[in-house]
N, C-alpha and C. Protein backbone atom coordinates (compact mmCIF):
# COMPACT_ATOMS: atom_id res chain seq x y z
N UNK A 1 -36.61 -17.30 8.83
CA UNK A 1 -36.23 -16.72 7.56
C UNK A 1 -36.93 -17.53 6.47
N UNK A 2 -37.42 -16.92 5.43
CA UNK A 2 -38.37 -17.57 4.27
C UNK A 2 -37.10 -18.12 3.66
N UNK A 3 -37.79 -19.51 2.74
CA UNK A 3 -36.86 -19.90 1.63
C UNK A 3 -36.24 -18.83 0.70
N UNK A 4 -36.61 -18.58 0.31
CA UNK A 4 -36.34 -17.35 -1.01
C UNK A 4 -35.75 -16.10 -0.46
N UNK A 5 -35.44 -16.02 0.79
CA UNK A 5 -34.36 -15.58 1.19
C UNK A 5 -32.92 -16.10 1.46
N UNK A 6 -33.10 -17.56 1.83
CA UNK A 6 -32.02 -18.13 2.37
C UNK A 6 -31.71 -18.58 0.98
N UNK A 7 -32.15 -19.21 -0.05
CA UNK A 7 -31.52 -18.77 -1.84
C UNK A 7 -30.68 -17.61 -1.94
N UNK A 8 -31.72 -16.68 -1.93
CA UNK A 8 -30.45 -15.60 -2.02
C UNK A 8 -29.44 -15.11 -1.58
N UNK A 9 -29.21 -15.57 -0.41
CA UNK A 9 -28.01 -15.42 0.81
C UNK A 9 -27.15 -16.53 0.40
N UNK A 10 -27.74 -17.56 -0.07
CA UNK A 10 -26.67 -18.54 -0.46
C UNK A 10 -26.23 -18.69 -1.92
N UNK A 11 -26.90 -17.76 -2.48
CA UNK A 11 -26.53 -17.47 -3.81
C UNK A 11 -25.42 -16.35 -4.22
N UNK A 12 -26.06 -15.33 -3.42
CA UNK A 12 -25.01 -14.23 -3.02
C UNK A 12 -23.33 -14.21 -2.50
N UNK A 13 -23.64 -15.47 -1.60
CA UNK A 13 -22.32 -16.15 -0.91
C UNK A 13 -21.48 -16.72 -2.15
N UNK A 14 -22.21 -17.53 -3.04
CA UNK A 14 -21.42 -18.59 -3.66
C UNK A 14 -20.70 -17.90 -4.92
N UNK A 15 -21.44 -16.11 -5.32
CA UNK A 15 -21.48 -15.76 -6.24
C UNK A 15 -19.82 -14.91 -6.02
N UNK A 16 -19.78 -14.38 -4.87
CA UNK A 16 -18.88 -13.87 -3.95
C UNK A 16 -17.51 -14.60 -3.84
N UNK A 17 -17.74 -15.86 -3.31
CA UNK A 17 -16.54 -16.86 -3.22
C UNK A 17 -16.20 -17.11 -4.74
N UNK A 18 -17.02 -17.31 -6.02
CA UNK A 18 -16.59 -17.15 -7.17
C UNK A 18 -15.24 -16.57 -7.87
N UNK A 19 -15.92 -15.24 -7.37
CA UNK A 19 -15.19 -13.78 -8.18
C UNK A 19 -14.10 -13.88 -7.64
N UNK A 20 -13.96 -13.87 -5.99
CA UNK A 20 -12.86 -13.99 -5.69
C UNK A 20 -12.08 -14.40 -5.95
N UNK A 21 -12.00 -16.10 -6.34
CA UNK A 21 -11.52 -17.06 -7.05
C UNK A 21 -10.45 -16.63 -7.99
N UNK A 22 -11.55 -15.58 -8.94
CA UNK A 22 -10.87 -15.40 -10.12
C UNK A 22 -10.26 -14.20 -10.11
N UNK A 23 -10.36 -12.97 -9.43
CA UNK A 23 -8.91 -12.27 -9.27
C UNK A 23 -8.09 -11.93 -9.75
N UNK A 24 -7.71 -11.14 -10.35
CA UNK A 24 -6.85 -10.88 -10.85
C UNK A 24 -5.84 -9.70 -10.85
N UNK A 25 -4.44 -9.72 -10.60
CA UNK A 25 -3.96 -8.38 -10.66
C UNK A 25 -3.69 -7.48 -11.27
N UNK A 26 -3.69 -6.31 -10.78
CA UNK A 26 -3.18 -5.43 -12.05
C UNK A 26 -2.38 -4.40 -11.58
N UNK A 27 -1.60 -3.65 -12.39
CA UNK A 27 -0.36 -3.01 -12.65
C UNK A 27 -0.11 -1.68 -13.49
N UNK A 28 -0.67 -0.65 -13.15
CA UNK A 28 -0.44 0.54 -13.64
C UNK A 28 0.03 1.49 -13.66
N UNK A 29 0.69 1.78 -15.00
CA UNK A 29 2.02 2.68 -14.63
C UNK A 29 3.28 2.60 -15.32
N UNK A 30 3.82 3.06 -15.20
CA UNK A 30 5.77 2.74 -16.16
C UNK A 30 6.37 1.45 -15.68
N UNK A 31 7.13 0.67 -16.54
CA UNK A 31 8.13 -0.02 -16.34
C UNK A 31 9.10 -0.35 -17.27
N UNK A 32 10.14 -0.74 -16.94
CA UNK A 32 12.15 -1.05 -17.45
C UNK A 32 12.26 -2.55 -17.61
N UNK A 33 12.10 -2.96 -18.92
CA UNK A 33 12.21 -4.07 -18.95
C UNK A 33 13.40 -4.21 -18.98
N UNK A 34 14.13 -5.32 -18.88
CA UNK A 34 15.62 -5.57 -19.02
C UNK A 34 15.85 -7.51 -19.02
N UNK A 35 16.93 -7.64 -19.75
CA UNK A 35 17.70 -8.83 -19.73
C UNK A 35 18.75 -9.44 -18.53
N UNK A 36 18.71 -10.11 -17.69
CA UNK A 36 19.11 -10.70 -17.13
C UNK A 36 19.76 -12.40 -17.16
N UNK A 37 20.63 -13.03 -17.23
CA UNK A 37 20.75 -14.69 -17.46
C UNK A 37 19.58 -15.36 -18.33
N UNK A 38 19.78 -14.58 -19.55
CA UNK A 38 19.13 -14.97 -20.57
C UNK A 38 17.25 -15.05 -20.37
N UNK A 39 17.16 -14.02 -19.08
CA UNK A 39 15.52 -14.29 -18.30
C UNK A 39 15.20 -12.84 -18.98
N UNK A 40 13.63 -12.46 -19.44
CA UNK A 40 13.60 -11.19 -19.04
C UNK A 40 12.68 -10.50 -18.35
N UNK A 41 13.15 -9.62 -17.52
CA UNK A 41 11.76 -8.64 -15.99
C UNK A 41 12.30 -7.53 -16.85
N UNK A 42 10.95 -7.40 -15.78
CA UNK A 42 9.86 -6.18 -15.94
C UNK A 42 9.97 -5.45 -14.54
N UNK A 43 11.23 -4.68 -14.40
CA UNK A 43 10.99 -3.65 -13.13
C UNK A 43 9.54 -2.81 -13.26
N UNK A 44 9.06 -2.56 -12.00
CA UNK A 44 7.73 -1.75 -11.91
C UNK A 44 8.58 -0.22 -11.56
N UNK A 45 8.75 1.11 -12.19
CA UNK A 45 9.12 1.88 -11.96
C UNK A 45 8.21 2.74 -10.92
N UNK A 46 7.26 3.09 -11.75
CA UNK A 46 6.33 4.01 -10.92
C UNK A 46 4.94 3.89 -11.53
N UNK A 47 4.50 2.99 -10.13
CA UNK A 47 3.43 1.99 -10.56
C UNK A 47 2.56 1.81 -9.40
N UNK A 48 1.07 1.86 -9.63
CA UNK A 48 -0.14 1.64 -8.72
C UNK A 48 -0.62 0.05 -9.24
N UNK A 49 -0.71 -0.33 -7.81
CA UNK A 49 -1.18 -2.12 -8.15
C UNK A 49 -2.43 -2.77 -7.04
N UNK A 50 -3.66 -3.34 -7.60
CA UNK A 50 -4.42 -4.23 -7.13
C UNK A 50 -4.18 -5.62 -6.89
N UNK A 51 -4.61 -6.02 -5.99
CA UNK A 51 -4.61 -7.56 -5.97
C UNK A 51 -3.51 -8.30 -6.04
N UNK A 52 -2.63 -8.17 -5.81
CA UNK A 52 -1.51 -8.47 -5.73
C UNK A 52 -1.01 -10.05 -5.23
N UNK A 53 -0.78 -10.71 -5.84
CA UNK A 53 -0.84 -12.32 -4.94
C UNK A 53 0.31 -12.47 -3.28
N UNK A 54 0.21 -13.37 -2.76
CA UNK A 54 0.77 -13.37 -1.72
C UNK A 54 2.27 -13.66 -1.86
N UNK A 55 2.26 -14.95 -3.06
CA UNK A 55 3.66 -15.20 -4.00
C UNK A 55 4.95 -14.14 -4.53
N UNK A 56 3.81 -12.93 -4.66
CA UNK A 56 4.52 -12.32 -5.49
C UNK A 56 6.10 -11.49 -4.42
N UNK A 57 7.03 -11.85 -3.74
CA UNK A 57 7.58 -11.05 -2.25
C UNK A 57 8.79 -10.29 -3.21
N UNK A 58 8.89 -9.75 -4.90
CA UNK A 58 9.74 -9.33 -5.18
C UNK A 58 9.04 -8.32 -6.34
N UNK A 59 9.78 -7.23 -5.91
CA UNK A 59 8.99 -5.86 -7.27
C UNK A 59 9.21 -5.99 -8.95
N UNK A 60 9.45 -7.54 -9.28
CA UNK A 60 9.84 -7.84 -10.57
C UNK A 60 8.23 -8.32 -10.95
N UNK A 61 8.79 -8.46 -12.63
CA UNK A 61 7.18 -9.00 -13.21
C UNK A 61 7.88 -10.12 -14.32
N UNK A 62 7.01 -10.88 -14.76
CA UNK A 62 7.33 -11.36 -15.88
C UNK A 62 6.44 -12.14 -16.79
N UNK A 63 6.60 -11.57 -17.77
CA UNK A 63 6.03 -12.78 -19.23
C UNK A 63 5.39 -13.73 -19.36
N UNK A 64 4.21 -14.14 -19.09
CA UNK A 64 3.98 -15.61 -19.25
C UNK A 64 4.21 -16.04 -20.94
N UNK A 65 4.88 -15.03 -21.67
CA UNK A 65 4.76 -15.27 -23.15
C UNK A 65 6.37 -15.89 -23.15
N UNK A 66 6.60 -17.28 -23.59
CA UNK A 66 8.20 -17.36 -24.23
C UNK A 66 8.54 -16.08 -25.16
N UNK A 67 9.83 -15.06 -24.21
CA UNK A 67 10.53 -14.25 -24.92
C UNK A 67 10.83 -14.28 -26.22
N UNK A 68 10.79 -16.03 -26.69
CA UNK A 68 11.28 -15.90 -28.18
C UNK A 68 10.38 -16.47 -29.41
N UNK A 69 8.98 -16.40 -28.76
CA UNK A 69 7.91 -16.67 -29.68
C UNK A 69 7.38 -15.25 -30.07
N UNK A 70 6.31 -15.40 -31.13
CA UNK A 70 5.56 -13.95 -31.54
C UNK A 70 4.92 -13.36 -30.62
N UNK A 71 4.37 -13.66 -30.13
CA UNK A 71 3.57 -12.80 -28.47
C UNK A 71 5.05 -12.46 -27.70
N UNK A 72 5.66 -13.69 -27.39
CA UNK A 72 6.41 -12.73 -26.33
C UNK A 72 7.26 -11.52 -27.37
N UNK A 73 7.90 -11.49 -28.23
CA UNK A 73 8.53 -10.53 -29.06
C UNK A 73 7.45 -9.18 -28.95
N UNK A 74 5.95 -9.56 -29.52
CA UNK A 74 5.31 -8.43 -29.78
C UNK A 74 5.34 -7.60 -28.20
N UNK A 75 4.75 -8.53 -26.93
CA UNK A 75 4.89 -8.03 -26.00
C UNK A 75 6.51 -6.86 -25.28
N UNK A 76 7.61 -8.12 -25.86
CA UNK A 76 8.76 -6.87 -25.28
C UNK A 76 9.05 -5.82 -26.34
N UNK A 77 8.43 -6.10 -27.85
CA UNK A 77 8.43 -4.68 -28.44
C UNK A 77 7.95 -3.60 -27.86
N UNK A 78 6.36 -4.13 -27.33
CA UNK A 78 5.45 -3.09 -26.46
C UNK A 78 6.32 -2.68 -25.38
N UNK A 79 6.77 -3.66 -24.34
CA UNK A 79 7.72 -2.68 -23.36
C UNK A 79 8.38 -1.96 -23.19
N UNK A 80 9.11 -2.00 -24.64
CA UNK A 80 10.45 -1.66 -24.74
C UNK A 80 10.12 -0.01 -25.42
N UNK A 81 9.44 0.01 -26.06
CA UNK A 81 8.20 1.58 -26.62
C UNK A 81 7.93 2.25 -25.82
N UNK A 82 7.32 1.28 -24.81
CA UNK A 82 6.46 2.20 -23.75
C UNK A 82 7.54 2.78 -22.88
N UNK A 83 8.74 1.67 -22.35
CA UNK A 83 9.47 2.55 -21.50
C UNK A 83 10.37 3.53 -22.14
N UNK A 84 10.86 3.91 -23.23
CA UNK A 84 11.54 4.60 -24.02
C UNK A 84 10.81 6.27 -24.24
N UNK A 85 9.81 5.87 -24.31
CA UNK A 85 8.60 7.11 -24.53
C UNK A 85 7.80 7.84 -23.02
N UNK A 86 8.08 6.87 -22.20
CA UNK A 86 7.33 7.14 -20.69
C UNK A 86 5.89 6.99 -20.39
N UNK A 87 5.33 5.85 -21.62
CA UNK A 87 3.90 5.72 -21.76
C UNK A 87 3.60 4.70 -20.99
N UNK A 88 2.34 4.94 -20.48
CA UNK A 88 2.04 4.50 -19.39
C UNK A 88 0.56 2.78 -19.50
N UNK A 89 1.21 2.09 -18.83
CA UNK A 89 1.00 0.54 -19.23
C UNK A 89 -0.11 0.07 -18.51
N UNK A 90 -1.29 -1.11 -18.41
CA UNK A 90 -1.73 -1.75 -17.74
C UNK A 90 -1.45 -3.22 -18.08
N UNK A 91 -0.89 -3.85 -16.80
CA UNK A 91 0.08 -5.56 -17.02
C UNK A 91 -1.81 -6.14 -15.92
N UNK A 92 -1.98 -7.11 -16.65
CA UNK A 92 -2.89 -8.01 -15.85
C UNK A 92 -1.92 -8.98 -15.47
N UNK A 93 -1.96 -9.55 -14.12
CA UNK A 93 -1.28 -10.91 -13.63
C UNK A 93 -2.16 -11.75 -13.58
N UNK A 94 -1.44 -12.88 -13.64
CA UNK A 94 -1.84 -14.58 -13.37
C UNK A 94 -2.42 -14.72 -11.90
N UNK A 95 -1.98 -13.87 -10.66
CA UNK A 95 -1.89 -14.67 -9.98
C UNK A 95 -0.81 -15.76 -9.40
N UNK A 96 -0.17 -15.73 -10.13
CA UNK A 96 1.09 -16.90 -10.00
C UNK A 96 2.60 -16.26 -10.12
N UNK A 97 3.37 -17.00 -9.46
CA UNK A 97 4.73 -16.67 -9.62
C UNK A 97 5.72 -17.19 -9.59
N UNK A 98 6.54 -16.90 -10.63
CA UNK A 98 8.03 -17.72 -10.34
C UNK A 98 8.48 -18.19 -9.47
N UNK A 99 9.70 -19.07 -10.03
CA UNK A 99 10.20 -19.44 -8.22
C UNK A 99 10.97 -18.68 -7.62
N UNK A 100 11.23 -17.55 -8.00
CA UNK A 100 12.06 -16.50 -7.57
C UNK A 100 10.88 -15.56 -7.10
N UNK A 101 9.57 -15.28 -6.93
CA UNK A 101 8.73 -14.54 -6.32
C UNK A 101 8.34 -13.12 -7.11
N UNK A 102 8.71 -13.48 -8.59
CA UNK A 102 8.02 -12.59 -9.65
C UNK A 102 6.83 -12.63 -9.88
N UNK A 103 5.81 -12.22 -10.02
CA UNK A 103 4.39 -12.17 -10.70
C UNK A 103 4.34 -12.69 -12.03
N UNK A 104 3.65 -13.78 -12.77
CA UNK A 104 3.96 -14.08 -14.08
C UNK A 104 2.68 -13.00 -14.58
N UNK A 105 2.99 -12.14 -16.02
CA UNK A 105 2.07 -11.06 -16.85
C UNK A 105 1.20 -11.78 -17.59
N UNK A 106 -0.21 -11.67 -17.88
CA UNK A 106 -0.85 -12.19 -18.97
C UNK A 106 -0.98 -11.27 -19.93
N UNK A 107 -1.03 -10.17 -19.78
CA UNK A 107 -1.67 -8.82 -21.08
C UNK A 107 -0.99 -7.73 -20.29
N UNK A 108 -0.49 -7.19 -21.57
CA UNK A 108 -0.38 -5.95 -21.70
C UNK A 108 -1.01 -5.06 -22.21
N UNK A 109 -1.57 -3.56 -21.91
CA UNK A 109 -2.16 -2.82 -22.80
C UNK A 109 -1.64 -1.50 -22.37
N UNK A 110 -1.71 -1.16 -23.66
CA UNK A 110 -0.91 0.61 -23.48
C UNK A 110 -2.02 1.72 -22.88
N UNK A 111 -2.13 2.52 -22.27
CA UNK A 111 -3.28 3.25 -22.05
C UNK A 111 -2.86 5.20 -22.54
């Protein structure tokens, strides 16, 4: 095999193991936010999902925004709209999850 092949095979590889890396899930579709012990989830009602982490072993979502800062407020305004109206959401995940086996949310966007 020429050099300038085995570059590109090992470039290809490394470019691959990268992306993977970075990953991310996503979440499309309706959901019911609600209050719980002062916590608040994000039931997935009726919802199509990628990438999903291995962490995640419970159909809840949640916030990486503190509920009681301006992001998290603006964010559960957005939820709370969208599920009221039946408009339909895309949640990106972290990747990561509570210790209860929730997905933590980075973005929301209305679609």
């Amino acid at each position: 095999m020429n050099r300038s092949i085995r570059r590109g095979l090992v470039l290809a590889g490394l470019m691959g193991a990268t992306a993977a890396s970075y990953a991310q899930s996503s979440y499309v579709g309706t959901f019911r936010p609600y209050w719980y012990s002062n916590n608040l989830y994000i039931e997935q009602t009726d919802v199509q999902k990628v990438s999903v982490p291995a962490c995640a072993t419970r159909a809840l979502l949640r916030l990486s925004a503190d509920p009681a800062s301006d992001q998290g407020r603006q964010q559960y305004a957005m939820l709370l709209a969208a599920w009221y109206t039946s408009r339909t959401l895309r949640m990106t995940g972290s990747g990561t999850c509570s210790n209860e086996g929730d997905e933590v949310i980075l973005a929301i966007q209305p679609l």
